[in-house]
C-alpha atoms as a PDB file:
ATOM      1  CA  UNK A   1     -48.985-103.417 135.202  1.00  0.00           C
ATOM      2  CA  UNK A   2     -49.063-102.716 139.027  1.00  0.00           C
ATOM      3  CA  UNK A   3     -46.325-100.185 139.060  1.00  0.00           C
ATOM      4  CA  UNK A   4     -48.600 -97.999 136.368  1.00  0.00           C
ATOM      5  CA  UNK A   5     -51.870 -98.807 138.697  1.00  0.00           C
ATOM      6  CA  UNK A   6     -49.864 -97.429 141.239  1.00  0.00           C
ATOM      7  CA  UNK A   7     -48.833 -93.960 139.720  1.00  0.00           C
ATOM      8  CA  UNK A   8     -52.100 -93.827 138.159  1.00  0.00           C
ATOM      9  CA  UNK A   9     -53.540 -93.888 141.759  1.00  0.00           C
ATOM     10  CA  UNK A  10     -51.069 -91.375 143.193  1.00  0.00           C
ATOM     11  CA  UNK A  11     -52.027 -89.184 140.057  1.00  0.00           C
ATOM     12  CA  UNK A  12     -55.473 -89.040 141.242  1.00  0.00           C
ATOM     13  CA  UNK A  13     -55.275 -88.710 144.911  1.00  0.00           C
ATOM     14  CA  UNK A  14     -53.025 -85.942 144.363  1.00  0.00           C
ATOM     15  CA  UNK A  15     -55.450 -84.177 141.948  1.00  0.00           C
ATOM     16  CA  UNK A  16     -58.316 -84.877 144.197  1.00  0.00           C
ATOM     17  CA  UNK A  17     -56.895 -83.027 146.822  1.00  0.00           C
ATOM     18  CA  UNK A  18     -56.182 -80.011 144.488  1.00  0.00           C
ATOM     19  CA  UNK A  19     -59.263 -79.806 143.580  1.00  0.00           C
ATOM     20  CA  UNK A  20     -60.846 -80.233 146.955  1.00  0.00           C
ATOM     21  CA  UNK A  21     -58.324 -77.130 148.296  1.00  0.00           C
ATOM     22  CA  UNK A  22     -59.207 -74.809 145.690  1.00  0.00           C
ATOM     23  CA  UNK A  23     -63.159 -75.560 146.442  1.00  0.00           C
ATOM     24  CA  UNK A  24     -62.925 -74.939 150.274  1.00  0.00           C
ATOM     25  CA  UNK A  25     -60.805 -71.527 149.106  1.00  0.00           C
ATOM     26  CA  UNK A  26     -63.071 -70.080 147.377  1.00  0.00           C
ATOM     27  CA  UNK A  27     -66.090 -71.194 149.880  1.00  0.00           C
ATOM     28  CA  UNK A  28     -64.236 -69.548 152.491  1.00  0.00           C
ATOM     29  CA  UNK A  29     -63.420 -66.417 149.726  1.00  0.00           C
ATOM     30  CA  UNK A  30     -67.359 -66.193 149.512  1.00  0.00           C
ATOM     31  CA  UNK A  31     -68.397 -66.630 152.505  1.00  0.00           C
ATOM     32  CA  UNK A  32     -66.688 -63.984 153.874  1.00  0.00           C
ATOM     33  CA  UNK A  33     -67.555 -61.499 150.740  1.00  0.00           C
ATOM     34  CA  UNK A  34     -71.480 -62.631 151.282  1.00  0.00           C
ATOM     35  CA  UNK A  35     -71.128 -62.376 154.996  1.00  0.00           C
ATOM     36  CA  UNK A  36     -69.681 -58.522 154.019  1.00  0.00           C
ATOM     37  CA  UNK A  37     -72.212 -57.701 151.843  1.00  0.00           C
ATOM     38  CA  UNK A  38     -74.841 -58.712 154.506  1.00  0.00           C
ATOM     39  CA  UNK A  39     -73.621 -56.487 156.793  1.00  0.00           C
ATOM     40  CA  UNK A  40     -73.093 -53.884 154.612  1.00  0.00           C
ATOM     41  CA  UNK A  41     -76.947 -54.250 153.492  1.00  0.00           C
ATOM     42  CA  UNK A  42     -77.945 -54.010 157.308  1.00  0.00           C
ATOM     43  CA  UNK A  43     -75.984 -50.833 158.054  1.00  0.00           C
ATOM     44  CA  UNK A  44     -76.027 -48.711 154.991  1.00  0.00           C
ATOM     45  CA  UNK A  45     -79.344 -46.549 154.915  1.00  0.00           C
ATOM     46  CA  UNK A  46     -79.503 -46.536 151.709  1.00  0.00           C
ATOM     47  CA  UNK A  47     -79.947 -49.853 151.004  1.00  0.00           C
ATOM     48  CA  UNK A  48     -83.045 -50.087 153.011  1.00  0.00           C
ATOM     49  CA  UNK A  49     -85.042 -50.314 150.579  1.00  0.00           C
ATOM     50  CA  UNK A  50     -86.685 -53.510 147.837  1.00  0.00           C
ATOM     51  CA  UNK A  51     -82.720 -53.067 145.814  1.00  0.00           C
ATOM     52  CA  UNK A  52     -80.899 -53.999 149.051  1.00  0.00           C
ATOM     53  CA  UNK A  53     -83.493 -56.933 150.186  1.00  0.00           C
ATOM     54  CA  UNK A  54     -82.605 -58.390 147.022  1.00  0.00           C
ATOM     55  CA  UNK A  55     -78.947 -58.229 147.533  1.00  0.00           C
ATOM     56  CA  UNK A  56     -79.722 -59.381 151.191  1.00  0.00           C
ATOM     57  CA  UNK A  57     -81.888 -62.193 149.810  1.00  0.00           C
ATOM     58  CA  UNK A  58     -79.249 -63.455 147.175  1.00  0.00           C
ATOM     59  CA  UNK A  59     -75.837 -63.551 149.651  1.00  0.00           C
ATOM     60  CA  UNK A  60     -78.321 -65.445 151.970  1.00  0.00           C
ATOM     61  CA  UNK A  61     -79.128 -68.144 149.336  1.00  0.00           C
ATOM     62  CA  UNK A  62     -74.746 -67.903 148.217  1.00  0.00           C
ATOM     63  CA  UNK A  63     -74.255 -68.901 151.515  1.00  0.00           C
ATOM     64  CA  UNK A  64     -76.454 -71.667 151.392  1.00  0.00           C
ATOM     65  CA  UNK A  65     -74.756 -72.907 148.531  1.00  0.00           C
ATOM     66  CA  UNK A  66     -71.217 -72.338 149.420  1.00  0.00           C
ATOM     67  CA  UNK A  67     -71.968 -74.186 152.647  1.00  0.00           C
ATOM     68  CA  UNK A  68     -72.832 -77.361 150.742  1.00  0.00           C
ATOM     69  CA  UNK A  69     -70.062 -77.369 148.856  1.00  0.00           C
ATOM     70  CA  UNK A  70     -67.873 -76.877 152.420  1.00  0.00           C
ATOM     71  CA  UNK A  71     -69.361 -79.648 153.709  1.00  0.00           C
ATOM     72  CA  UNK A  72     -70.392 -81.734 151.970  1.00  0.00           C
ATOM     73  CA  UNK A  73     -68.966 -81.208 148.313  1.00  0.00           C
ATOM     74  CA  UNK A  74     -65.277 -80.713 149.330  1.00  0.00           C
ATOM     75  CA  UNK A  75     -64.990 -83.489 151.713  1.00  0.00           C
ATOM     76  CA  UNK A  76     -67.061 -86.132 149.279  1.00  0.00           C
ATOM     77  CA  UNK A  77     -63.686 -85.336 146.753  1.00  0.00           C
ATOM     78  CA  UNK A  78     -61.543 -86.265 149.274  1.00  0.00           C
ATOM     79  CA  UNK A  79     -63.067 -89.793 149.661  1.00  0.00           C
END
């Protein structure tokens, strides 16, 4: 009964981690495309205007978001 408690346990801490890697990889994945598309908002002219605030606006608030799942998400897995 142990020896299955055991594997059982190893089974999980192993997935846990998985799944804890692939969430900080794709935070970091977005967090650098949002942090691009910021910039790219702020120095392309043409997207000085209510279509580019909006895109501005929204990679702010997927920032936000990803952030909490860095740290705060990610690491509650682990434990």
């Amino acid at each position: 009964m142990s020896n299955t408690t055991e594997i059982f346990s190893s089974f999980v801490l192993i997935e846990n981690i998985t799944v804890s890697m692939i969430i900080i990889a794709t935070g970091m994945f977005g967090l650098c495309s949002n942090g691009f598309a910021i910039v790219a908002v702020f120095q392309n002219v043409a997207l000085r205007n209510s279509f580019g605030l909006l895109c501005f606006s929204r990679s702010v608030t997927n920032i936000g978001v990803l952030l909490i799942f860095l740290l705060w998400i990610a690491p509650m897995i682990l434990l």
